[in-house]
C-alpha atoms as a PDB file:
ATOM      1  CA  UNK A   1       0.000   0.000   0.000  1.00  0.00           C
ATOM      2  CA  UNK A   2       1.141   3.584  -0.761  1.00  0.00           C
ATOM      3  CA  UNK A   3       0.389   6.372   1.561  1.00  0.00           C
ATOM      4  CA  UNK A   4       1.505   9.565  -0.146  1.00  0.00           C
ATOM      5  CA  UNK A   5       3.808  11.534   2.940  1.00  0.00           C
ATOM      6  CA  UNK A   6       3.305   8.667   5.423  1.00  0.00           C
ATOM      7  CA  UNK A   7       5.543   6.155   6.590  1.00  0.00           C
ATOM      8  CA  UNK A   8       4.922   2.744   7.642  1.00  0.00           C
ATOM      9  CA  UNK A   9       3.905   2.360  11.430  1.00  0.00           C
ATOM     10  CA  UNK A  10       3.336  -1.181  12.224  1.00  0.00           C
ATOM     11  CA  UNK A  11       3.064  -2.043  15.680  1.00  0.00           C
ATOM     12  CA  UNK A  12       6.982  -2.145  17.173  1.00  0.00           C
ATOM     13  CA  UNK A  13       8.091  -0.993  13.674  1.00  0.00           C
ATOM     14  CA  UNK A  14      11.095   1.768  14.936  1.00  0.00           C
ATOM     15  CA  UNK A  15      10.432   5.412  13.004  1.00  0.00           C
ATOM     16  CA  UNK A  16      11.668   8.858  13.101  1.00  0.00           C
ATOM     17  CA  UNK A  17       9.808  11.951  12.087  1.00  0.00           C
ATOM     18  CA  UNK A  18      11.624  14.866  11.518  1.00  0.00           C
ATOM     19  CA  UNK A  19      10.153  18.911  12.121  1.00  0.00           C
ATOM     20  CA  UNK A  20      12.482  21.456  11.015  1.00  0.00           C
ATOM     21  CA  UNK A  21      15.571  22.532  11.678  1.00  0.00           C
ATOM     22  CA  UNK A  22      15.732  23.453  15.538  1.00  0.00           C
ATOM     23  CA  UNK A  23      13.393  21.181  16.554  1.00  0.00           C
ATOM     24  CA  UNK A  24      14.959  17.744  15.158  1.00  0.00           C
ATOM     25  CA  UNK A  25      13.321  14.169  15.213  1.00  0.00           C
ATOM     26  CA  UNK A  26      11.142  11.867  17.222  1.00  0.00           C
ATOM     27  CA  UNK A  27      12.027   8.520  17.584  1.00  0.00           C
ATOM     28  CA  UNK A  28       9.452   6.446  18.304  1.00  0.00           C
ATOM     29  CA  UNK A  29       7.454   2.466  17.458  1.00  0.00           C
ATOM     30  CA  UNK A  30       4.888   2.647  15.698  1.00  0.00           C
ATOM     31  CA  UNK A  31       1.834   1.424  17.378  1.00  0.00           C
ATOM     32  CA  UNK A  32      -0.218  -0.920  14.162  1.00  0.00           C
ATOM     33  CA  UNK A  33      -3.155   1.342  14.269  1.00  0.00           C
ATOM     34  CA  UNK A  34      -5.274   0.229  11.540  1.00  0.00           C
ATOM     35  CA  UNK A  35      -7.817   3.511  12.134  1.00  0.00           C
ATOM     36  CA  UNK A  36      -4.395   4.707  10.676  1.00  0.00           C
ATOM     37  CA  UNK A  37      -3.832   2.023   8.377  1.00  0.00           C
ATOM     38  CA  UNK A  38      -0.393   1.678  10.289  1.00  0.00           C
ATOM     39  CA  UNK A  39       1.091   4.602   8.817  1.00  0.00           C
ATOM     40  CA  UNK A  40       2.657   8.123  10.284  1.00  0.00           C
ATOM     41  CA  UNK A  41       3.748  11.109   8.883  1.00  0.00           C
ATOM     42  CA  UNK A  42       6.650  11.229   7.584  1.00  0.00           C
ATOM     43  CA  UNK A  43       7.279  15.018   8.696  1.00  0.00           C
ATOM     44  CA  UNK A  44       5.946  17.996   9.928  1.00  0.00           C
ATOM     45  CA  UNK A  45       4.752  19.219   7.001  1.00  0.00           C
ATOM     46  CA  UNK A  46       4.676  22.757   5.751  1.00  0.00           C
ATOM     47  CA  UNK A  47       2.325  25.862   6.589  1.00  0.00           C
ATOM     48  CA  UNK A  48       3.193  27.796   4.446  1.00  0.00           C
ATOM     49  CA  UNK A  49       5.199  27.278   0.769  1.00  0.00           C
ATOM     50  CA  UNK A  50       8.844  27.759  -0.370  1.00  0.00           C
ATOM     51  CA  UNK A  51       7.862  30.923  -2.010  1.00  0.00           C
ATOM     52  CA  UNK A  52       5.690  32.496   0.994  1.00  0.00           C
ATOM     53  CA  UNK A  53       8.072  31.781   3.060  1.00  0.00           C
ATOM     54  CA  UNK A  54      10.943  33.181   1.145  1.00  0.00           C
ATOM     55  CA  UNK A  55       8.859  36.682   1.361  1.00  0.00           C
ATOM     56  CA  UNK A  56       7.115  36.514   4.448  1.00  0.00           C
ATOM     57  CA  UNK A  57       9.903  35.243   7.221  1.00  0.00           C
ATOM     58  CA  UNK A  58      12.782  38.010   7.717  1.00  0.00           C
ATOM     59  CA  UNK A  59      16.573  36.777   8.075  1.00  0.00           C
ATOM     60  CA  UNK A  60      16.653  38.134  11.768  1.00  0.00           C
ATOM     61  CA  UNK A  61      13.221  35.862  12.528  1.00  0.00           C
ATOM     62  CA  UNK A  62      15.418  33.147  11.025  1.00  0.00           C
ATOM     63  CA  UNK A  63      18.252  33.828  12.747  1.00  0.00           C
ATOM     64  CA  UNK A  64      16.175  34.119  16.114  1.00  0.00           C
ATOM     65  CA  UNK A  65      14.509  30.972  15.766  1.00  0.00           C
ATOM     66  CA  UNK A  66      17.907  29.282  15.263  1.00  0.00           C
ATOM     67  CA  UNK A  67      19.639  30.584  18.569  1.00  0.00           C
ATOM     68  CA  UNK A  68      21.714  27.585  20.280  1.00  0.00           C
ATOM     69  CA  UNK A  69      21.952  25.621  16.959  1.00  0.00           C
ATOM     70  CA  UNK A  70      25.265  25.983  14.887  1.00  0.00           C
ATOM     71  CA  UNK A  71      24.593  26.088  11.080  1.00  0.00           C
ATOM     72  CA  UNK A  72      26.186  27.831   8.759  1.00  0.00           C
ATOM     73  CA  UNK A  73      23.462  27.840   6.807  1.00  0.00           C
ATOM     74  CA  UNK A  74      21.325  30.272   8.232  1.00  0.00           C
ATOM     75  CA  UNK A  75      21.070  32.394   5.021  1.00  0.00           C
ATOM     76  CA  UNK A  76      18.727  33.805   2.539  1.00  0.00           C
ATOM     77  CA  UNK A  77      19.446  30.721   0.608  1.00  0.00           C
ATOM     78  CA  UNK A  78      17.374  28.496   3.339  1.00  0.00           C
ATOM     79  CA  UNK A  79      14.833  30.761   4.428  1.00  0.00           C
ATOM     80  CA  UNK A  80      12.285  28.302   3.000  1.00  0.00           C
ATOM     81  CA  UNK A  81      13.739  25.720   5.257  1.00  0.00           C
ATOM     82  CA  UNK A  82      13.178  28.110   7.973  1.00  0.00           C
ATOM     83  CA  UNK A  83      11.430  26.493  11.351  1.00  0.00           C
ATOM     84  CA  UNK A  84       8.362  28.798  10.903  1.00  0.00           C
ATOM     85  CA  UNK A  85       7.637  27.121   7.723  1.00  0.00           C
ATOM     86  CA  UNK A  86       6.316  23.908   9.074  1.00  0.00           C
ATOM     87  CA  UNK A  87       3.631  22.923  11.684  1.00  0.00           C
ATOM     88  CA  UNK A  88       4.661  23.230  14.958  1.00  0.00           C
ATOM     89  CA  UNK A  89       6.333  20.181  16.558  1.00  0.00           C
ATOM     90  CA  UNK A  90       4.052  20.157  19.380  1.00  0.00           C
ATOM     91  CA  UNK A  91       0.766  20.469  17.808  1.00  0.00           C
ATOM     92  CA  UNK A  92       2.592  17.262  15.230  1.00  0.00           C
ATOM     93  CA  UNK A  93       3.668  15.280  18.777  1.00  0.00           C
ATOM     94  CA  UNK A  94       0.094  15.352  20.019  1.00  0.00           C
ATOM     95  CA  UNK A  95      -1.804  14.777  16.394  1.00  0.00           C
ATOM     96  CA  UNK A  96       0.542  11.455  16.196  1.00  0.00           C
ATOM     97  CA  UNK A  97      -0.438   9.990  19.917  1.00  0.00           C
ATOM     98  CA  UNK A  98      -2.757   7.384  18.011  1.00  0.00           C
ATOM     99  CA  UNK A  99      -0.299   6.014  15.752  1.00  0.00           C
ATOM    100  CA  UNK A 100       2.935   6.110  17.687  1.00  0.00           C
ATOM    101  CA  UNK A 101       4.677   6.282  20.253  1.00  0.00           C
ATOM    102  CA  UNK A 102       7.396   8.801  21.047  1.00  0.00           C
ATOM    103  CA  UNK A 103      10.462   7.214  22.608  1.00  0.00           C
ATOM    104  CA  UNK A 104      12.721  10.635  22.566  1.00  0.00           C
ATOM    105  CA  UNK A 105      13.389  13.838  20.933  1.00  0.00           C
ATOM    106  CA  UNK A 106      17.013  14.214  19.178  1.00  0.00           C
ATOM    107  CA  UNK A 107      17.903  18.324  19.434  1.00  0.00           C
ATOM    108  CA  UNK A 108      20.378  19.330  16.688  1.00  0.00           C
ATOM    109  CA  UNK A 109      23.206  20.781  17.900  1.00  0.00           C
ATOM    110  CA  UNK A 110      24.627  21.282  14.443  1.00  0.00           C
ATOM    111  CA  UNK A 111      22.723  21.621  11.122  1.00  0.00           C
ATOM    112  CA  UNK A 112      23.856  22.000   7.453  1.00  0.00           C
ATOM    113  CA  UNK A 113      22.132  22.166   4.514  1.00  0.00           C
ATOM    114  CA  UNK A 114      22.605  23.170   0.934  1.00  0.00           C
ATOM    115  CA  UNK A 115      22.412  27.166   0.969  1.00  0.00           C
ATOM    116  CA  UNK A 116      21.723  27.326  -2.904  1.00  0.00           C
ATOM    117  CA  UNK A 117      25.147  29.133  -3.114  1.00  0.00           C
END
């Protein structure tokens, strides 16, 4: 079966679901719910798109958001990848409750990503 931006939560099956890029990945087993079809997301998911996001979120909101993480690629170049493009982890750790179950949180402490450049 294909679930288009799911991932395959059978019960025990291991899984991590990634937010953004300050707020990392849960790793957690997947619980078989069939309501579900034994699937999770496989991400946050974004609010708003590459190009809204690219107008609408300013370098220093970027740059606030990103305070205790190294990156060096906290840019213009990755303002769509910007945390305040995607759901908020907390409202994604309590929609999941039925399907999984969250076994910890990994922080980044470093991030890199392509900055376009």
């Amino acid at each position: 079966m294909l679930r288009k931006g799911a991932i395959d939560a059978s019960e025990g099956r291991k899984v991590a679901i990634p937010f953004n890029m300050r707020n990392g990945i849960a790793i957690c087993l997947g619980k078989g719910n069939g309501r579900w079809l034994n699937t999770a997301p496989h991400g946050a998911g974004r609010i708003i798109s590459r190009a809204k996001a690219k107008k609408q979120i300013t370098m220093r909101e970027f740059e606030n958001s990103m305070k205790g993480i190294y990156s060096s690629s906290v840019c213009a170049g990755t303002l769509d990848e910007s945390p305040m493009a995607y759901k908020p982890a907390g409202e994604i750790l309590e929609l999941i409750k039925p399907t999984v179950e969250v076994i910890s949180m990994i922080k980044p402490k470093l991030n890199i990503k392509d900055t376009g450049e």
